[in-house]
PDB file of N, CA and C in Angstrom:
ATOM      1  N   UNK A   1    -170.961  50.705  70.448  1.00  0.00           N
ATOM      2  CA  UNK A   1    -172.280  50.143  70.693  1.00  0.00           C
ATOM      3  C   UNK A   1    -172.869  50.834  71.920  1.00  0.00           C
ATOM      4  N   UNK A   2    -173.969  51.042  72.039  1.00  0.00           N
ATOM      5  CA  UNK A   2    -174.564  52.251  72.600  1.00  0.00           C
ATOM      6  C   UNK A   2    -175.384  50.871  73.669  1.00  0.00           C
ATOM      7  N   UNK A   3    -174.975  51.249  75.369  1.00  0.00           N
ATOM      8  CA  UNK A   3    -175.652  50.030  76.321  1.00  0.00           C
ATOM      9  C   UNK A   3    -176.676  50.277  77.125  1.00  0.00           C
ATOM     10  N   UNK A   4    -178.301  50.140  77.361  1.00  0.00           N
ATOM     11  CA  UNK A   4    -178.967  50.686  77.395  1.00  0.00           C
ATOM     12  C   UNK A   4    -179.213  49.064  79.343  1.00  0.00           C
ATOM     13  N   UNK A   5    -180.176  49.999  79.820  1.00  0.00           N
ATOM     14  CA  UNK A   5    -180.603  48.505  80.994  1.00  0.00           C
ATOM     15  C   UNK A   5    -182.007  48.273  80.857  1.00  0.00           C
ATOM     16  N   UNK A   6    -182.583  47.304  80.687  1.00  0.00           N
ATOM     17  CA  UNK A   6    -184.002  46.887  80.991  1.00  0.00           C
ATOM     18  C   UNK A   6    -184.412  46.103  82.090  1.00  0.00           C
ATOM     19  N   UNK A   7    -185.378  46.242  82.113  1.00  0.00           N
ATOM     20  CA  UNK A   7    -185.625  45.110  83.444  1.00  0.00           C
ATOM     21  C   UNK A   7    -186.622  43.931  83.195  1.00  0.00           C
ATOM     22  N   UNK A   8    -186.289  42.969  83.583  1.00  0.00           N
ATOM     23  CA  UNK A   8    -187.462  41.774  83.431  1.00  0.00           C
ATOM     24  C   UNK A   8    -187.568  40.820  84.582  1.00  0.00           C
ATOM     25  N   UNK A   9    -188.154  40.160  84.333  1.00  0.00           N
ATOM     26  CA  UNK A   9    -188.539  39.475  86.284  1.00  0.00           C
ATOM     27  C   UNK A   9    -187.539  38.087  85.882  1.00  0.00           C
ATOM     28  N   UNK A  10    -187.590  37.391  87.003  1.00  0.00           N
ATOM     29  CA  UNK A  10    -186.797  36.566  87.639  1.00  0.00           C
ATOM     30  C   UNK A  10    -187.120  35.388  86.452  1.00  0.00           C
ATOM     31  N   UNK A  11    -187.965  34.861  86.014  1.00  0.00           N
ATOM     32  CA  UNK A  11    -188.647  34.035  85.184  1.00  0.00           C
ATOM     33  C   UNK A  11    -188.244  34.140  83.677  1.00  0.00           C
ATOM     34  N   UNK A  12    -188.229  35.127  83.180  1.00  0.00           N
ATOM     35  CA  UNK A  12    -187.878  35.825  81.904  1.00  0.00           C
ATOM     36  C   UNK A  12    -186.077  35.429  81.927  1.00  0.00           C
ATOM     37  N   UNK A  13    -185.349  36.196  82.771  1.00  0.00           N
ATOM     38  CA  UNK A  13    -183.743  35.580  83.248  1.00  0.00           C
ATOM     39  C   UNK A  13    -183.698  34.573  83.295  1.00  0.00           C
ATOM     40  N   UNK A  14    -184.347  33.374  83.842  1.00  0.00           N
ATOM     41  CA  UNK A  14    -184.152  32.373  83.663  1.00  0.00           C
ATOM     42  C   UNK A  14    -184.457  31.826  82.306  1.00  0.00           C
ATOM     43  N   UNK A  15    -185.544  32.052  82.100  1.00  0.00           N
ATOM     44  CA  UNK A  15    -185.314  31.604  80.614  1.00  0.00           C
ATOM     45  C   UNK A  15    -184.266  32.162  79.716  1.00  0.00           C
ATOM     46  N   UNK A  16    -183.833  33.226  79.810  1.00  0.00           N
ATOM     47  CA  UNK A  16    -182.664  33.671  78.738  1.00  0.00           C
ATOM     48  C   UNK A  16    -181.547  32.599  79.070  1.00  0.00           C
ATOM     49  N   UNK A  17    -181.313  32.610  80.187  1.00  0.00           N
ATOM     50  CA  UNK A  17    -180.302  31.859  80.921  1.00  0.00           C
ATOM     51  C   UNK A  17    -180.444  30.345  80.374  1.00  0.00           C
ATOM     52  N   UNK A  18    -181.575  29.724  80.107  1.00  0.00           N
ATOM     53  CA  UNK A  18    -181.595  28.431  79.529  1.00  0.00           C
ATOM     54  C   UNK A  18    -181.258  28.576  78.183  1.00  0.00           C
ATOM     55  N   UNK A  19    -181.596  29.768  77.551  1.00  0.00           N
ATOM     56  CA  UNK A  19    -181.632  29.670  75.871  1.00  0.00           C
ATOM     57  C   UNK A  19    -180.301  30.050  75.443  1.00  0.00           C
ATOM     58  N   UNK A  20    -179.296  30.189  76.324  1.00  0.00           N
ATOM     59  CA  UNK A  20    -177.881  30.002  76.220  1.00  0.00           C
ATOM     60  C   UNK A  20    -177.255  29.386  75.542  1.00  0.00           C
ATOM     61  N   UNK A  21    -176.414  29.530  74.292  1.00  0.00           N
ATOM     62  CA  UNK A  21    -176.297  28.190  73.767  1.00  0.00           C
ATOM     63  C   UNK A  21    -174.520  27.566  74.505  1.00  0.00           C
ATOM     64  N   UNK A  22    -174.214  28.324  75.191  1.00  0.00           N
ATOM     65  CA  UNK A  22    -172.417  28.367  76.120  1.00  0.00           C
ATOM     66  C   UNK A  22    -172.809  29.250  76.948  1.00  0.00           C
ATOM     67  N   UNK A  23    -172.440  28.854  78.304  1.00  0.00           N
ATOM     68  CA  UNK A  23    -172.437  29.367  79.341  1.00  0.00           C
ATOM     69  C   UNK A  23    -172.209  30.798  79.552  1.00  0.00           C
ATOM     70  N   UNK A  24    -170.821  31.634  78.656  1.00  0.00           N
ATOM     71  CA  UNK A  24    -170.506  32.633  78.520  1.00  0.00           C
ATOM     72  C   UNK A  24    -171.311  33.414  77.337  1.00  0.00           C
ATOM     73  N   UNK A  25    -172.660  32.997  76.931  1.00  0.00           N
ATOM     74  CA  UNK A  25    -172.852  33.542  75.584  1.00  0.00           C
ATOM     75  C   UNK A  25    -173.956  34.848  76.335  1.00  0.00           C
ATOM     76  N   UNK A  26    -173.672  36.338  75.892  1.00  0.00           N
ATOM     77  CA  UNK A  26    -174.239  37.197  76.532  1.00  0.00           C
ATOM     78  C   UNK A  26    -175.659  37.726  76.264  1.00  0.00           C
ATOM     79  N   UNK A  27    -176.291  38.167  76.970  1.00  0.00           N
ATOM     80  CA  UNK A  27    -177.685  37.996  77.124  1.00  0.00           C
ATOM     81  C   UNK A  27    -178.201  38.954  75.691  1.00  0.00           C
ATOM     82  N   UNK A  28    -177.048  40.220  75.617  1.00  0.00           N
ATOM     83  CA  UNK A  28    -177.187  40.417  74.023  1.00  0.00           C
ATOM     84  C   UNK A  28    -177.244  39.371  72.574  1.00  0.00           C
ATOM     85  N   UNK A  29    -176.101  38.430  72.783  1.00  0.00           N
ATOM     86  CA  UNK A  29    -176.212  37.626  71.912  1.00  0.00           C
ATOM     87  C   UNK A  29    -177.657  36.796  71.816  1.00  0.00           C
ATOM     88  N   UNK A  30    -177.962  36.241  73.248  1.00  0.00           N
ATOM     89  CA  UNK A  30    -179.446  35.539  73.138  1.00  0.00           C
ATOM     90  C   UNK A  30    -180.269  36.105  72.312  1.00  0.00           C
ATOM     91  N   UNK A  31    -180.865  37.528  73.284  1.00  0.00           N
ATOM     92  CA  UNK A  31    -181.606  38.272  72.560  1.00  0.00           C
ATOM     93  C   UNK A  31    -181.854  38.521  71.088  1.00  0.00           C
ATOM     94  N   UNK A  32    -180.522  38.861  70.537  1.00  0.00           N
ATOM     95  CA  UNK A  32    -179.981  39.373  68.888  1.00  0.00           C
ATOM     96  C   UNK A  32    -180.658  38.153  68.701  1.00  0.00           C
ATOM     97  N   UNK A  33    -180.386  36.613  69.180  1.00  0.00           N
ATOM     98  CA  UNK A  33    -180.975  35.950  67.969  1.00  0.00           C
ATOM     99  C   UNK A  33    -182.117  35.158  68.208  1.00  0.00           C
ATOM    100  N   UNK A  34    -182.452  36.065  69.105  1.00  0.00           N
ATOM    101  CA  UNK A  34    -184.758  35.306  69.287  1.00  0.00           C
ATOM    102  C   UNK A  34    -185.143  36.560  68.592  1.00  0.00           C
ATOM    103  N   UNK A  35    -184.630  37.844  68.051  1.00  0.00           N
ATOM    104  CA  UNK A  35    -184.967  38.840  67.662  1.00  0.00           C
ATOM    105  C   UNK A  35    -184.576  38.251  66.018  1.00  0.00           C
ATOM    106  N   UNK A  36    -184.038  37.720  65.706  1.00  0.00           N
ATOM    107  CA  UNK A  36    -183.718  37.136  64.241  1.00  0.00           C
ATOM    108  C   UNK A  36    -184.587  36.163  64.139  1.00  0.00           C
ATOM    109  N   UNK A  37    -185.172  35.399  65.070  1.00  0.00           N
ATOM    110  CA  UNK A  37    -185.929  34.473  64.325  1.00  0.00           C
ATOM    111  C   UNK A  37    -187.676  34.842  64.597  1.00  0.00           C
ATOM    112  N   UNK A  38    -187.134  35.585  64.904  1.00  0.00           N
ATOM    113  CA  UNK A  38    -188.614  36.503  65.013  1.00  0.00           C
ATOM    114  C   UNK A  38    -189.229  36.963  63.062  1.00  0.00           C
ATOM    115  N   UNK A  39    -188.194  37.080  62.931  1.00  0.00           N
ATOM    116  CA  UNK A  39    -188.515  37.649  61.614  1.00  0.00           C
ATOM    117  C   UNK A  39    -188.239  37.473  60.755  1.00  0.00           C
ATOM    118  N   UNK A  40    -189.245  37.420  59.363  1.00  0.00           N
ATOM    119  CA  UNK A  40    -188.758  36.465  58.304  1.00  0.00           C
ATOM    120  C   UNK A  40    -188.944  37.417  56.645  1.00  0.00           C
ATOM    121  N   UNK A  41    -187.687  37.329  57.121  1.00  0.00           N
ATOM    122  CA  UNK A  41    -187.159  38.302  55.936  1.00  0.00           C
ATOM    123  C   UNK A  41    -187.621  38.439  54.320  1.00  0.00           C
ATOM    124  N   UNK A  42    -188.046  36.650  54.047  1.00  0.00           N
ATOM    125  CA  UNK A  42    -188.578  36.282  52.771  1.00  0.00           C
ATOM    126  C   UNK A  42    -190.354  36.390  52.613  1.00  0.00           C
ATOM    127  N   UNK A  43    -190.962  37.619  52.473  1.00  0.00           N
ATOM    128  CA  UNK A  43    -192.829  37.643  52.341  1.00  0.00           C
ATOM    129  C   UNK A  43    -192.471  36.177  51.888  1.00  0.00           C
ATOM    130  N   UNK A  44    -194.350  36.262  52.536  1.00  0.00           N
ATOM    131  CA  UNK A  44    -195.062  35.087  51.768  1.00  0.00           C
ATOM    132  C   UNK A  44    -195.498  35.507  50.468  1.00  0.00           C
ATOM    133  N   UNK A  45    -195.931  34.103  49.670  1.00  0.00           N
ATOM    134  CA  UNK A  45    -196.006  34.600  48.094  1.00  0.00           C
ATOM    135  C   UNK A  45    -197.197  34.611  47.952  1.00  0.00           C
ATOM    136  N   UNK A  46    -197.769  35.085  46.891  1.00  0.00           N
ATOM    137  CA  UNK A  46    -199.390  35.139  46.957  1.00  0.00           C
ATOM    138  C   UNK A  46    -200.162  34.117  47.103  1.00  0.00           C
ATOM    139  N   UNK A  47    -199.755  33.159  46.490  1.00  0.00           N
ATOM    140  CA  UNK A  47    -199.923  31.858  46.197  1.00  0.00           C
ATOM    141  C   UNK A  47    -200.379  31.341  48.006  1.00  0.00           C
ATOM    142  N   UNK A  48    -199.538  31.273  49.032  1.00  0.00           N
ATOM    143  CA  UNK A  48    -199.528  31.248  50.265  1.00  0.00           C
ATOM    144  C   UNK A  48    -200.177  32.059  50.657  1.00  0.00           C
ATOM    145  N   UNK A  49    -200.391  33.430  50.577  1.00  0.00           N
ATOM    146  CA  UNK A  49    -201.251  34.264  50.997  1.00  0.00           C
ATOM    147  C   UNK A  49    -202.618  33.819  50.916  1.00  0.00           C
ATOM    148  N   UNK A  50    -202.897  33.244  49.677  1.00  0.00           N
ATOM    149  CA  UNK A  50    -204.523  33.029  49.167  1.00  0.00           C
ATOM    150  C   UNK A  50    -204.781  31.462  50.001  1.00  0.00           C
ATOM    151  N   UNK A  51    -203.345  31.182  50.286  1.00  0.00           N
ATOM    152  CA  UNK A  51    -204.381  29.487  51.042  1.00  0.00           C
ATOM    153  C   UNK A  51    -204.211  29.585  52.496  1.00  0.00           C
ATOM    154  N   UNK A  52    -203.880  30.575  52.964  1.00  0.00           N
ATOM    155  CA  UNK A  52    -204.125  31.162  54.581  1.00  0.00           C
ATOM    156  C   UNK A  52    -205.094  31.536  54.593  1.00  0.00           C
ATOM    157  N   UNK A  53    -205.568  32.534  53.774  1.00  0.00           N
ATOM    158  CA  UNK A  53    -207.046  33.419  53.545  1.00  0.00           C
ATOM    159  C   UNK A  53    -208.256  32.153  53.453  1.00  0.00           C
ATOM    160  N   UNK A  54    -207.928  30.993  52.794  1.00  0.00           N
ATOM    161  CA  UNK A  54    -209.012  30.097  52.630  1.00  0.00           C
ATOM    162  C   UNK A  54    -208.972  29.371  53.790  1.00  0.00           C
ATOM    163  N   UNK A  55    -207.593  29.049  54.300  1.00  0.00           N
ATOM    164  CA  UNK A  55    -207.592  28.019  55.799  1.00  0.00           C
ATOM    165  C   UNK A  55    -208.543  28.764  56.349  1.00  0.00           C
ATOM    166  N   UNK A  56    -208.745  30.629  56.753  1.00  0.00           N
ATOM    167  CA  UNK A  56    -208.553  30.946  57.847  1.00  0.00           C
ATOM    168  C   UNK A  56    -210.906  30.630  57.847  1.00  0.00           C
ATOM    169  N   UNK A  57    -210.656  30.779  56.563  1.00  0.00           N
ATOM    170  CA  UNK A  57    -212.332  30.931  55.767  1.00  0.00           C
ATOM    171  C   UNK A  57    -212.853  29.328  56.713  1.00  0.00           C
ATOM    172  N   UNK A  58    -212.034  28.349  56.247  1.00  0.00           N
ATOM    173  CA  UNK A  58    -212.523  27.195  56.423  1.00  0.00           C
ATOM    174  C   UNK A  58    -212.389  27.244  57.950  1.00  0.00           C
ATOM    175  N   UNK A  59    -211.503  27.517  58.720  1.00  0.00           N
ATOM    176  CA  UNK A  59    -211.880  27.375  60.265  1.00  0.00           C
ATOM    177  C   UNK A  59    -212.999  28.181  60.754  1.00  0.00           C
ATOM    178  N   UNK A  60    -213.512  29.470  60.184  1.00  0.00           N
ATOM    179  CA  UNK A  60    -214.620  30.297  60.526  1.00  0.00           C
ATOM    180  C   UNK A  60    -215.812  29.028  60.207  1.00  0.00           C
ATOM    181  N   UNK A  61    -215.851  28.551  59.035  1.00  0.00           N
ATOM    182  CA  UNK A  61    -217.284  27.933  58.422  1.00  0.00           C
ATOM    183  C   UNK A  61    -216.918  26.435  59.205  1.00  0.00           C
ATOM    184  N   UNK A  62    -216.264  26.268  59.998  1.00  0.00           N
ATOM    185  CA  UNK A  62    -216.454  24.997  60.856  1.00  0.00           C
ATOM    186  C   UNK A  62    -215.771  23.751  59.586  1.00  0.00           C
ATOM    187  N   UNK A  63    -215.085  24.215  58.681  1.00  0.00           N
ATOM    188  CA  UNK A  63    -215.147  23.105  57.971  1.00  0.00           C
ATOM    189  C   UNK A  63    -213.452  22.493  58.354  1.00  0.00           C
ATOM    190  N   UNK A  64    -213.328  21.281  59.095  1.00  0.00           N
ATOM    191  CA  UNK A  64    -211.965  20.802  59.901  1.00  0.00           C
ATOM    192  C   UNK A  64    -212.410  19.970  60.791  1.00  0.00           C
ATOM    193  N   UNK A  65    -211.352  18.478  60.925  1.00  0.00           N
ATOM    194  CA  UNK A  65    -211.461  17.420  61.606  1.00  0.00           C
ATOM    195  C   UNK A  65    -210.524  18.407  62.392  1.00  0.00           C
ATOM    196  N   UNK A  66    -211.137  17.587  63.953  1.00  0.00           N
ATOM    197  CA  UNK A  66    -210.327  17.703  65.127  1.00  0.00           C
ATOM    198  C   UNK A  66    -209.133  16.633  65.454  1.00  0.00           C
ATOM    199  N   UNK A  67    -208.321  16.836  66.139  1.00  0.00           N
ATOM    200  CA  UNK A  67    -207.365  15.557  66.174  1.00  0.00           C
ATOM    201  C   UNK A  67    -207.950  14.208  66.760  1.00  0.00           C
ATOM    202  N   UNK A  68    -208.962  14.313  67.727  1.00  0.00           N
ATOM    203  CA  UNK A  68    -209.995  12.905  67.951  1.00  0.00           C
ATOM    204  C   UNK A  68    -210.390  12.372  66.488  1.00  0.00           C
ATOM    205  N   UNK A  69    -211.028  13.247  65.929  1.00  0.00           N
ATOM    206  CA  UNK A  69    -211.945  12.892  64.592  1.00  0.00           C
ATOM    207  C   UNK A  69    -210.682  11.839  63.765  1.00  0.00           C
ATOM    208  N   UNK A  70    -209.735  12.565  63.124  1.00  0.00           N
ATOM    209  CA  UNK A  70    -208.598  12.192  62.946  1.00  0.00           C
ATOM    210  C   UNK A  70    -207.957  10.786  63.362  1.00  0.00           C
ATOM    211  N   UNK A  71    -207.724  10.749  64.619  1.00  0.00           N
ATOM    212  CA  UNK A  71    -207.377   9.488  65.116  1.00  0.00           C
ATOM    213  C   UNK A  71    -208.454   8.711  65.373  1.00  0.00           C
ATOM    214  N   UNK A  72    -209.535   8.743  65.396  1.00  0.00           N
ATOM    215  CA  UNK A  72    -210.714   7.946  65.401  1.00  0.00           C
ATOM    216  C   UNK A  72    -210.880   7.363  64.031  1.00  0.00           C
ATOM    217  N   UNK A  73    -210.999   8.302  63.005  1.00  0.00           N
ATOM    218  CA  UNK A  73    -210.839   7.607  61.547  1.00  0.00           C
ATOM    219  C   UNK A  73    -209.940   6.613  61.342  1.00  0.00           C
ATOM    220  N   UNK A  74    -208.787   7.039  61.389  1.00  0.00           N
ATOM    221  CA  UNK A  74    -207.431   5.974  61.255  1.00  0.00           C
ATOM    222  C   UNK A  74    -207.127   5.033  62.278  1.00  0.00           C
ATOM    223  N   UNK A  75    -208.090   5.006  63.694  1.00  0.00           N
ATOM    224  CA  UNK A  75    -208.187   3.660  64.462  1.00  0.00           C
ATOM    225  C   UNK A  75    -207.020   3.813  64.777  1.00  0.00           C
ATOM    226  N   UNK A  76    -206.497   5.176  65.162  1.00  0.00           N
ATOM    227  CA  UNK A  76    -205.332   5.042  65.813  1.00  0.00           C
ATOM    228  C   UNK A  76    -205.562   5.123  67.681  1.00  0.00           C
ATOM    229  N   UNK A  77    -206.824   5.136  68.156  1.00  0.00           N
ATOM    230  CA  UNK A  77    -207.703   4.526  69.266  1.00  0.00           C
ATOM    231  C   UNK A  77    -208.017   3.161  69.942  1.00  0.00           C
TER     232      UNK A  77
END
């Protein structure tokens, strides 16, 4: 395995350092698997494709309750 160094600030380390799942688990292992769930191996199907394309239609044309609107309807207020 070929070991390369990067650098990242103090903030970034700490967070790797939290996303630890065992104390000893190495910052490769972290990485390897925020780099796996990064990516999703299975496309979307067209079917999904075409109702993103319409969500994305309907948020342009204003057409969507806000979460007030929402909880105002259902008197959850």
């Amino acid at each position: 395995m070929a070991t390369t160094t990067i650098k990242v600030d103090s903030e970034v380390k700490n967070n790797l350092d939290n996303l630890k799942l065992f104390p000893r688990e190495s910052y490769n292992e972290v990485l390897s698997r925020l780099v796996g769930m990064a990516y999703d191996e299975e496309p979307l199907s067209e079917d999904t494709l075409k109702r993103v394309e319409e969500a994305l239609h309907d948020l342009k044309e204003g057409n969507y309750y806000t979460q007030e609107e929402i909880e105002a309807e259902l008197e959850l207020r």
